[in-house]
PDB file of N, CA and C in Angstrom:
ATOM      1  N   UNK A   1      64.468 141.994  87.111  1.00  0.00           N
ATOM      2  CA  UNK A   1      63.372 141.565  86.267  1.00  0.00           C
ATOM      3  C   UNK A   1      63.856 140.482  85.309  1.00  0.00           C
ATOM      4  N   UNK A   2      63.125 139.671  84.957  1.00  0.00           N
ATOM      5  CA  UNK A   2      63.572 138.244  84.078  1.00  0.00           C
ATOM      6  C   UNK A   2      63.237 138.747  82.760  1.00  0.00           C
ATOM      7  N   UNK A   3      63.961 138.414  81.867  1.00  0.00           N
ATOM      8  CA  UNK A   3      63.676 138.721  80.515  1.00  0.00           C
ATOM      9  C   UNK A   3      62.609 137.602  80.172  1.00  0.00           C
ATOM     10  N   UNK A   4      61.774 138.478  79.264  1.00  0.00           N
ATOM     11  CA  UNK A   4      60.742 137.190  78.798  1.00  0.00           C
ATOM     12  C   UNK A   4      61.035 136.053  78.246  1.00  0.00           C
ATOM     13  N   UNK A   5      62.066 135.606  77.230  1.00  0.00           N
ATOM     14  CA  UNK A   5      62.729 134.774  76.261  1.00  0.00           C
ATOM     15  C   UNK A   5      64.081 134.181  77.298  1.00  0.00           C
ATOM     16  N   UNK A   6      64.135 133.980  78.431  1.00  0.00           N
ATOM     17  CA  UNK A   6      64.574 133.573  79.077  1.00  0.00           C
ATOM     18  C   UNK A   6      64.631 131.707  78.693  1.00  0.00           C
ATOM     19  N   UNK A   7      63.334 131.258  78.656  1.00  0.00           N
ATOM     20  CA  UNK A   7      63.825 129.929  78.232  1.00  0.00           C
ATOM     21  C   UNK A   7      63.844 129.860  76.845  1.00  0.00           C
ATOM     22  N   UNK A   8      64.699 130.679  76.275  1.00  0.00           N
ATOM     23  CA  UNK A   8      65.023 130.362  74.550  1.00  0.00           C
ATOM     24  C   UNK A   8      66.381 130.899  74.680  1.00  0.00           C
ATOM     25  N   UNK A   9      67.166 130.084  75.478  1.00  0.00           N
ATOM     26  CA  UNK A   9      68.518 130.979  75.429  1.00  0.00           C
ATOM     27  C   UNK A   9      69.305 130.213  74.356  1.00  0.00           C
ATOM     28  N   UNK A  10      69.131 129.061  74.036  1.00  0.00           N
ATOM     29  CA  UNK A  10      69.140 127.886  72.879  1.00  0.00           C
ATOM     30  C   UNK A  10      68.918 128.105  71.924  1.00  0.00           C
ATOM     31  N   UNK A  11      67.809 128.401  71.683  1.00  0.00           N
ATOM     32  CA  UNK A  11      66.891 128.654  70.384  1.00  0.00           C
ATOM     33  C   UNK A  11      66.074 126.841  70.350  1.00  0.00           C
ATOM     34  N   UNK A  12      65.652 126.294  71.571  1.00  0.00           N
ATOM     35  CA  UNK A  12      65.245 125.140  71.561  1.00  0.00           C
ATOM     36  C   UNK A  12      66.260 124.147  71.497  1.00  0.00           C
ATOM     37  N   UNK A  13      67.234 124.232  71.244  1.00  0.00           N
ATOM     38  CA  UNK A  13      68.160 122.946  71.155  1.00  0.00           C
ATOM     39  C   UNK A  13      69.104 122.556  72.425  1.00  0.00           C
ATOM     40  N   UNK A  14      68.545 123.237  73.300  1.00  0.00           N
ATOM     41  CA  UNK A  14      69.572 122.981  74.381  1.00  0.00           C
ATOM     42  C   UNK A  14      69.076 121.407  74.911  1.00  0.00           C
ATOM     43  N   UNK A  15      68.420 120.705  74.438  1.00  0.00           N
ATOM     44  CA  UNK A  15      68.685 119.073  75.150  1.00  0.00           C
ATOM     45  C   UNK A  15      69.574 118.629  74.082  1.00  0.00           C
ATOM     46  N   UNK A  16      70.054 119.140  73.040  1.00  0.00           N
ATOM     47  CA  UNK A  16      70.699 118.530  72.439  1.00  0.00           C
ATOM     48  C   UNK A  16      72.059 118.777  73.152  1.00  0.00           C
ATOM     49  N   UNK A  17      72.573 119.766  73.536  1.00  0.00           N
ATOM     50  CA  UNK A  17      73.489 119.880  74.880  1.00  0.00           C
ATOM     51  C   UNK A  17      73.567 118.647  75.750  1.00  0.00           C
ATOM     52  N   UNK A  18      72.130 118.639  76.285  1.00  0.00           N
ATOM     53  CA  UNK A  18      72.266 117.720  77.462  1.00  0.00           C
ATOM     54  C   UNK A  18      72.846 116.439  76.998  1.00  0.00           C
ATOM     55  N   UNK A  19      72.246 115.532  75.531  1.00  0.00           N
ATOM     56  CA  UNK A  19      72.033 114.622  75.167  1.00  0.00           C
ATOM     57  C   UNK A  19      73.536 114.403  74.851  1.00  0.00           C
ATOM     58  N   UNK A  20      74.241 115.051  74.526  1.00  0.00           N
ATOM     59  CA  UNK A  20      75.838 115.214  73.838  1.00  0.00           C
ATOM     60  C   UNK A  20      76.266 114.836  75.443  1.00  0.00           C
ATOM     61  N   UNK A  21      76.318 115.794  76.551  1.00  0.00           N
ATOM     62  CA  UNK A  21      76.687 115.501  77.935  1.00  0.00           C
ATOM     63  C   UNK A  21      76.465 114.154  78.039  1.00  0.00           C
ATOM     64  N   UNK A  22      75.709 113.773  78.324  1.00  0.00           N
ATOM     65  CA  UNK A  22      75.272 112.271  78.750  1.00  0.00           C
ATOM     66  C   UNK A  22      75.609 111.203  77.658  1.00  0.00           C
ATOM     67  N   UNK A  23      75.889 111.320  76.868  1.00  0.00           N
ATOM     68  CA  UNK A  23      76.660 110.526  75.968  1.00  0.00           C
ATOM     69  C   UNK A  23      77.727 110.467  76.482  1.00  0.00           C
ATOM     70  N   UNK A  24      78.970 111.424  76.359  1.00  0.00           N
ATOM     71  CA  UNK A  24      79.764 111.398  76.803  1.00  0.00           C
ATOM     72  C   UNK A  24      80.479 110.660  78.142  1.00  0.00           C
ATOM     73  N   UNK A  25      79.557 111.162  79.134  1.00  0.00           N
ATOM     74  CA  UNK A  25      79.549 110.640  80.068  1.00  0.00           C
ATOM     75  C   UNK A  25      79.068 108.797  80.104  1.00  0.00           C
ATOM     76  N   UNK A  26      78.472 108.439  79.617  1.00  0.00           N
ATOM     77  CA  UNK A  26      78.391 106.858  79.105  1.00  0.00           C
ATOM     78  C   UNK A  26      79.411 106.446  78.406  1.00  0.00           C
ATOM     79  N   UNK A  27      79.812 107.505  77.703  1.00  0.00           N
ATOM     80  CA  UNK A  27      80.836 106.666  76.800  1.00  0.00           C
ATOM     81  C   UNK A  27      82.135 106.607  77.580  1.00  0.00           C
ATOM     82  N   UNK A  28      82.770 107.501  78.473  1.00  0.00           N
ATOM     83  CA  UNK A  28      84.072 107.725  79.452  1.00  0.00           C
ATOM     84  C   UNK A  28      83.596 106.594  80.671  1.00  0.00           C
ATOM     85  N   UNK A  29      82.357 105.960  80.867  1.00  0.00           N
ATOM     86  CA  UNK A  29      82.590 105.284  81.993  1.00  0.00           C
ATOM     87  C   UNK A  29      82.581 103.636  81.252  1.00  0.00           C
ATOM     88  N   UNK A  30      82.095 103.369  79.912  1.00  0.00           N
ATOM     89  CA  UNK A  30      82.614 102.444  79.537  1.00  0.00           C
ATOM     90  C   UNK A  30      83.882 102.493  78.541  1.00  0.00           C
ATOM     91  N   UNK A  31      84.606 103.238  78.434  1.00  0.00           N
ATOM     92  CA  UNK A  31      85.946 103.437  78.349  1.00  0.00           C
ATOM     93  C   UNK A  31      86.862 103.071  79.453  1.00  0.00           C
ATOM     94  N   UNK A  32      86.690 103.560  80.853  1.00  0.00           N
ATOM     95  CA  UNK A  32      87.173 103.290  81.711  1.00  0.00           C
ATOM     96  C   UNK A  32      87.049 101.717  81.957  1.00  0.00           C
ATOM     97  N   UNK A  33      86.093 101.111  82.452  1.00  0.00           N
ATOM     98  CA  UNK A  33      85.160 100.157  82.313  1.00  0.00           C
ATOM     99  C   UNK A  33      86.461  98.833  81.508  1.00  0.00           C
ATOM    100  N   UNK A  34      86.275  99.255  80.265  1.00  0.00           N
ATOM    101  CA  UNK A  34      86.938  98.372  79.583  1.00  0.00           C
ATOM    102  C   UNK A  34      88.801  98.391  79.447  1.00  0.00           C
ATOM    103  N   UNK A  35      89.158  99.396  79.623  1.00  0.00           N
ATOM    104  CA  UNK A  35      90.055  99.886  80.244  1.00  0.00           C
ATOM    105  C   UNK A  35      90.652  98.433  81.136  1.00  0.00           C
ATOM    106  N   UNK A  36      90.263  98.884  82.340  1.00  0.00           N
ATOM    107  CA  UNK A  36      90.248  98.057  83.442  1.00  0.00           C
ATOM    108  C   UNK A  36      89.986  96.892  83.626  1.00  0.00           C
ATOM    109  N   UNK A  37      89.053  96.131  82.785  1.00  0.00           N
ATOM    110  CA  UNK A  37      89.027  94.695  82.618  1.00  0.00           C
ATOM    111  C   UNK A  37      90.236  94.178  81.581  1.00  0.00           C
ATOM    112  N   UNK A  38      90.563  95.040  80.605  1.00  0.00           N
ATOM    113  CA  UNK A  38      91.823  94.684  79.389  1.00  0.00           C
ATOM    114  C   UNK A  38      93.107  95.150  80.698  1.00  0.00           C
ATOM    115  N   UNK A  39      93.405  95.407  81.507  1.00  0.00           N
ATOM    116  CA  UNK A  39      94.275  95.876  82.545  1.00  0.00           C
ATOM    117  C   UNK A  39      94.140  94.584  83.195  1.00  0.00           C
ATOM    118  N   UNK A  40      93.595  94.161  84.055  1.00  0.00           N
ATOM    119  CA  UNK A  40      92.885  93.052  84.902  1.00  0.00           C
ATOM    120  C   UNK A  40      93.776  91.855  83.870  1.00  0.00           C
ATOM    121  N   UNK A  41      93.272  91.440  82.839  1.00  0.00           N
ATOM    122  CA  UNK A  41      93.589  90.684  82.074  1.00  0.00           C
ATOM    123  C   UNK A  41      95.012  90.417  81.922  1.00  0.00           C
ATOM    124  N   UNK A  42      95.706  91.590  81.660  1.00  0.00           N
ATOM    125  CA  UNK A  42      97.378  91.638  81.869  1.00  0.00           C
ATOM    126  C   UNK A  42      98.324  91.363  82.677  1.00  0.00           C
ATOM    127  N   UNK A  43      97.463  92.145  83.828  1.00  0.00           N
ATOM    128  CA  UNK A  43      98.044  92.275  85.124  1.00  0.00           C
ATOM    129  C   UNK A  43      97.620  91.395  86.076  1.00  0.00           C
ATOM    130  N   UNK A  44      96.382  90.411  85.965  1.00  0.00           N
ATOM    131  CA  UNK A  44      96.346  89.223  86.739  1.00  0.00           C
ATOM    132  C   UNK A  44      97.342  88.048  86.262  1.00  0.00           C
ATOM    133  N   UNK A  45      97.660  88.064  85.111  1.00  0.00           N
ATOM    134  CA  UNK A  45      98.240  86.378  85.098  1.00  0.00           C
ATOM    135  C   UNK A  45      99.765  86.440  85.849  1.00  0.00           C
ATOM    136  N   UNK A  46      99.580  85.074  86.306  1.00  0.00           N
ATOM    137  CA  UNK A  46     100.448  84.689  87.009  1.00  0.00           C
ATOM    138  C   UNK A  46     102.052  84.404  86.333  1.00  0.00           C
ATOM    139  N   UNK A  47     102.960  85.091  87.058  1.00  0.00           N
ATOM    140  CA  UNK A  47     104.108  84.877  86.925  1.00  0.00           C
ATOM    141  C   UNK A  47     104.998  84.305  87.298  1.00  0.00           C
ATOM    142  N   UNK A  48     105.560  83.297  86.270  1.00  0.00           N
ATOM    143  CA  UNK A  48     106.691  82.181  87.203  1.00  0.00           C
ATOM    144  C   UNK A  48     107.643  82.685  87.153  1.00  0.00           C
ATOM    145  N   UNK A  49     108.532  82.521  88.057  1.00  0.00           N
ATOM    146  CA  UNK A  49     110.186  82.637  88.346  1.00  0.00           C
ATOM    147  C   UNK A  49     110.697  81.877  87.333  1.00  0.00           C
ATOM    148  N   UNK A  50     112.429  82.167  87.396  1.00  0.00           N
ATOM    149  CA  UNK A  50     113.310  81.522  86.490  1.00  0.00           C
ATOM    150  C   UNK A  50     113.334  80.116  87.189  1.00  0.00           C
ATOM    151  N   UNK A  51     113.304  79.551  88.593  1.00  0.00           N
ATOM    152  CA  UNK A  51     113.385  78.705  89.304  1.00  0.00           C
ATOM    153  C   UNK A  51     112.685  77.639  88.570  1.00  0.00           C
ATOM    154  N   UNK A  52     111.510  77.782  88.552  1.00  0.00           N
ATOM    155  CA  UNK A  52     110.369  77.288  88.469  1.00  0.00           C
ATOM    156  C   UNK A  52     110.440  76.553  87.142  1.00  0.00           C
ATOM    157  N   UNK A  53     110.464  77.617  85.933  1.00  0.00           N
ATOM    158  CA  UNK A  53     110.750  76.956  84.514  1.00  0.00           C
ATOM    159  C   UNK A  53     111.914  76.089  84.581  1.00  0.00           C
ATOM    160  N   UNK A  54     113.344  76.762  84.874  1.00  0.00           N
ATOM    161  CA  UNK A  54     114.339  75.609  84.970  1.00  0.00           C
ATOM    162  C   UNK A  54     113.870  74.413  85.431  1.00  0.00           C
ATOM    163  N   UNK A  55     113.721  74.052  87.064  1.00  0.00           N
ATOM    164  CA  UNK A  55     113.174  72.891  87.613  1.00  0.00           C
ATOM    165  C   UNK A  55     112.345  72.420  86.265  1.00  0.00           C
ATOM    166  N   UNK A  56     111.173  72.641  85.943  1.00  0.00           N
ATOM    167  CA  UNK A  56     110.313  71.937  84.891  1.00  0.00           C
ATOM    168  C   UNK A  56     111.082  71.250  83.690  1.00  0.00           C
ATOM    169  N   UNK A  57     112.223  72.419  83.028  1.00  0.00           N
ATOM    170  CA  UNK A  57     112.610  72.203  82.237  1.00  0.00           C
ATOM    171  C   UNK A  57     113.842  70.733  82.429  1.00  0.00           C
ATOM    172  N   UNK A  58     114.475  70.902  83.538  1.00  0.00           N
ATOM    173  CA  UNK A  58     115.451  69.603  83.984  1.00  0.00           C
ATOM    174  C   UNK A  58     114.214  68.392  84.382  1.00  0.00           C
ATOM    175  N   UNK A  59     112.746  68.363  84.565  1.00  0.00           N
ATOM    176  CA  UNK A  59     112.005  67.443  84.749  1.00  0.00           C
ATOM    177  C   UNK A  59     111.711  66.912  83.202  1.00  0.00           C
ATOM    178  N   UNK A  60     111.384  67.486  82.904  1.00  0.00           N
ATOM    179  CA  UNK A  60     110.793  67.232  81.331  1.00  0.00           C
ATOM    180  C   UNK A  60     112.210  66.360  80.357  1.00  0.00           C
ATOM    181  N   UNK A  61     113.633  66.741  80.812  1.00  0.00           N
ATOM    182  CA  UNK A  61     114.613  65.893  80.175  1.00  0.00           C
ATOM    183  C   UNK A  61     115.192  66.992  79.751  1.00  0.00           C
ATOM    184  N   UNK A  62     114.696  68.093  79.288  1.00  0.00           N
ATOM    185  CA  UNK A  62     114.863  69.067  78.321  1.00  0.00           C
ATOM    186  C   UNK A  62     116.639  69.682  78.086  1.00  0.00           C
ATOM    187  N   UNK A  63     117.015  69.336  79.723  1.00  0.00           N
ATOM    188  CA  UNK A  63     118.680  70.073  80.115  1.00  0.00           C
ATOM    189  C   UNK A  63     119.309  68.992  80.907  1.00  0.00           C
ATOM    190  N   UNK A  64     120.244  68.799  80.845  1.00  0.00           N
ATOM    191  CA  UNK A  64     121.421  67.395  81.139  1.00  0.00           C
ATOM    192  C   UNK A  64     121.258  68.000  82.866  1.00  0.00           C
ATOM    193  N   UNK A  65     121.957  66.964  83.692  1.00  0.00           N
ATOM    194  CA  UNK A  65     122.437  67.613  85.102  1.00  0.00           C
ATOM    195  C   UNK A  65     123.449  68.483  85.177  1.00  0.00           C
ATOM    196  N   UNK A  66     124.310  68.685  84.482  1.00  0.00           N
ATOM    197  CA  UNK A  66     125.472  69.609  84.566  1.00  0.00           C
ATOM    198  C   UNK A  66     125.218  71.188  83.692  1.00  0.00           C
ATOM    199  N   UNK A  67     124.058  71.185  82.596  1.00  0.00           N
ATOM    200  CA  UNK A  67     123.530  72.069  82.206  1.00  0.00           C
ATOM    201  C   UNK A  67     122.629  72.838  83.545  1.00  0.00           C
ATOM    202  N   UNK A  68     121.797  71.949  84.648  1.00  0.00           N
ATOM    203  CA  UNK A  68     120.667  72.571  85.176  1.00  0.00           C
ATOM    204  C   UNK A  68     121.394  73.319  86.373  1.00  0.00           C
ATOM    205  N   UNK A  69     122.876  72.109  86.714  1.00  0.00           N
ATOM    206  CA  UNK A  69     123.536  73.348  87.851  1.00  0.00           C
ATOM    207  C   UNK A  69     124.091  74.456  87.445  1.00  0.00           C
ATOM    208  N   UNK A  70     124.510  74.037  86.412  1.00  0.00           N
ATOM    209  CA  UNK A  70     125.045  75.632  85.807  1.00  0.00           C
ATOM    210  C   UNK A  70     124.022  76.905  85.875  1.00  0.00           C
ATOM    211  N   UNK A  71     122.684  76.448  84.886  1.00  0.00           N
ATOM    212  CA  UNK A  71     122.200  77.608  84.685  1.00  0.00           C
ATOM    213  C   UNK A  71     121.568  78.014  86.092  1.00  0.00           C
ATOM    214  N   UNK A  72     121.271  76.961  87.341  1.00  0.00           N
ATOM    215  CA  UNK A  72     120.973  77.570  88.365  1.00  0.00           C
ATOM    216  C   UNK A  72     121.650  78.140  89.275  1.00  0.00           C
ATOM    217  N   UNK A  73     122.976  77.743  88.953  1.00  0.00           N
ATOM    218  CA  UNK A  73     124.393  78.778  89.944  1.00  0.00           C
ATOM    219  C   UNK A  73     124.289  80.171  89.045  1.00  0.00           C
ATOM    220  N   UNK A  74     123.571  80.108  87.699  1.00  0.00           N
ATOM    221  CA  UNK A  74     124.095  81.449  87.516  1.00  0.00           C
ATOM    222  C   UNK A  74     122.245  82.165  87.508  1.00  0.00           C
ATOM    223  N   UNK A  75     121.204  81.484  87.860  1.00  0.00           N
ATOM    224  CA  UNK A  75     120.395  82.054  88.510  1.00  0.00           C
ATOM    225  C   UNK A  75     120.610  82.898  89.823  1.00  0.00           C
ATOM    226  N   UNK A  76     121.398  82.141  90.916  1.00  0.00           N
ATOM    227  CA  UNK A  76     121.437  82.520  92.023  1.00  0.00           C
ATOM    228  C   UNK A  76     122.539  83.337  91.674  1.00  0.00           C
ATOM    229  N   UNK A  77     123.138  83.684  91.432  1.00  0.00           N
ATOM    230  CA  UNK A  77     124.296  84.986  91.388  1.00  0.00           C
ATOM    231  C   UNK A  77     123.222  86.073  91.129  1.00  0.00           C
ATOM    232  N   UNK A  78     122.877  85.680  90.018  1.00  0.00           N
ATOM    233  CA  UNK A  78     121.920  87.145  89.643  1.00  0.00           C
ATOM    234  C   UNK A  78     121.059  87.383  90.728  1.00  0.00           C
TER     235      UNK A  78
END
C-alpha cells in the first residue's frame, strides 16, 4: 500500500535538489570545457629544437663560426 504523503518526502523542496544537481552538472562540464581549451593552448604550440634556434641564431650574426661549431658539436653529443 502507498503511503498517502508519499509525494512530500521533501517537504516541497525537492526541485531544489534537482536544481543544485543540474547546476552542478553545468558547472563540471564547463570546468572541463575550459580545462581543455587552457590545455589545448599549452600543449599545441609548437616546439623548436636546439638545431633550429642555433642555425637562426648563427644567421642573425648573433654567434661567430667557431662559436656555432662548437655549440653544435656539443648539441650532437648530447
Amino acid at each position: 500500500m502507498q503511503d498517502i504523503n508519499s509525494n512530500y518526502d521533501y517537504f516541497g523542496w525537492g526541485w531544489i535538489l534537482w536544481m543544485g544537481f543540474i547546476f552542478l552538472m553545468f558547472s563540471s562540464i564547463g570546468n572541463w570545457g575550459y580545462a581543455y581549451r587552457a590545455h589545448r593552448k599549452v600543449d599545441g604550440s609548437p616546439r623548436r629544437d636546439a638545431g633550429a634556434i642555433l642555425n637562426e641564431r648563427y644567421a642573425a650574426g648573433e654567434l661567430t663560426r667557431d662559436q656555432y661549431l662548437e655549440v653544435k658539436s656539443d648539441i650532437a653529443a648530447a
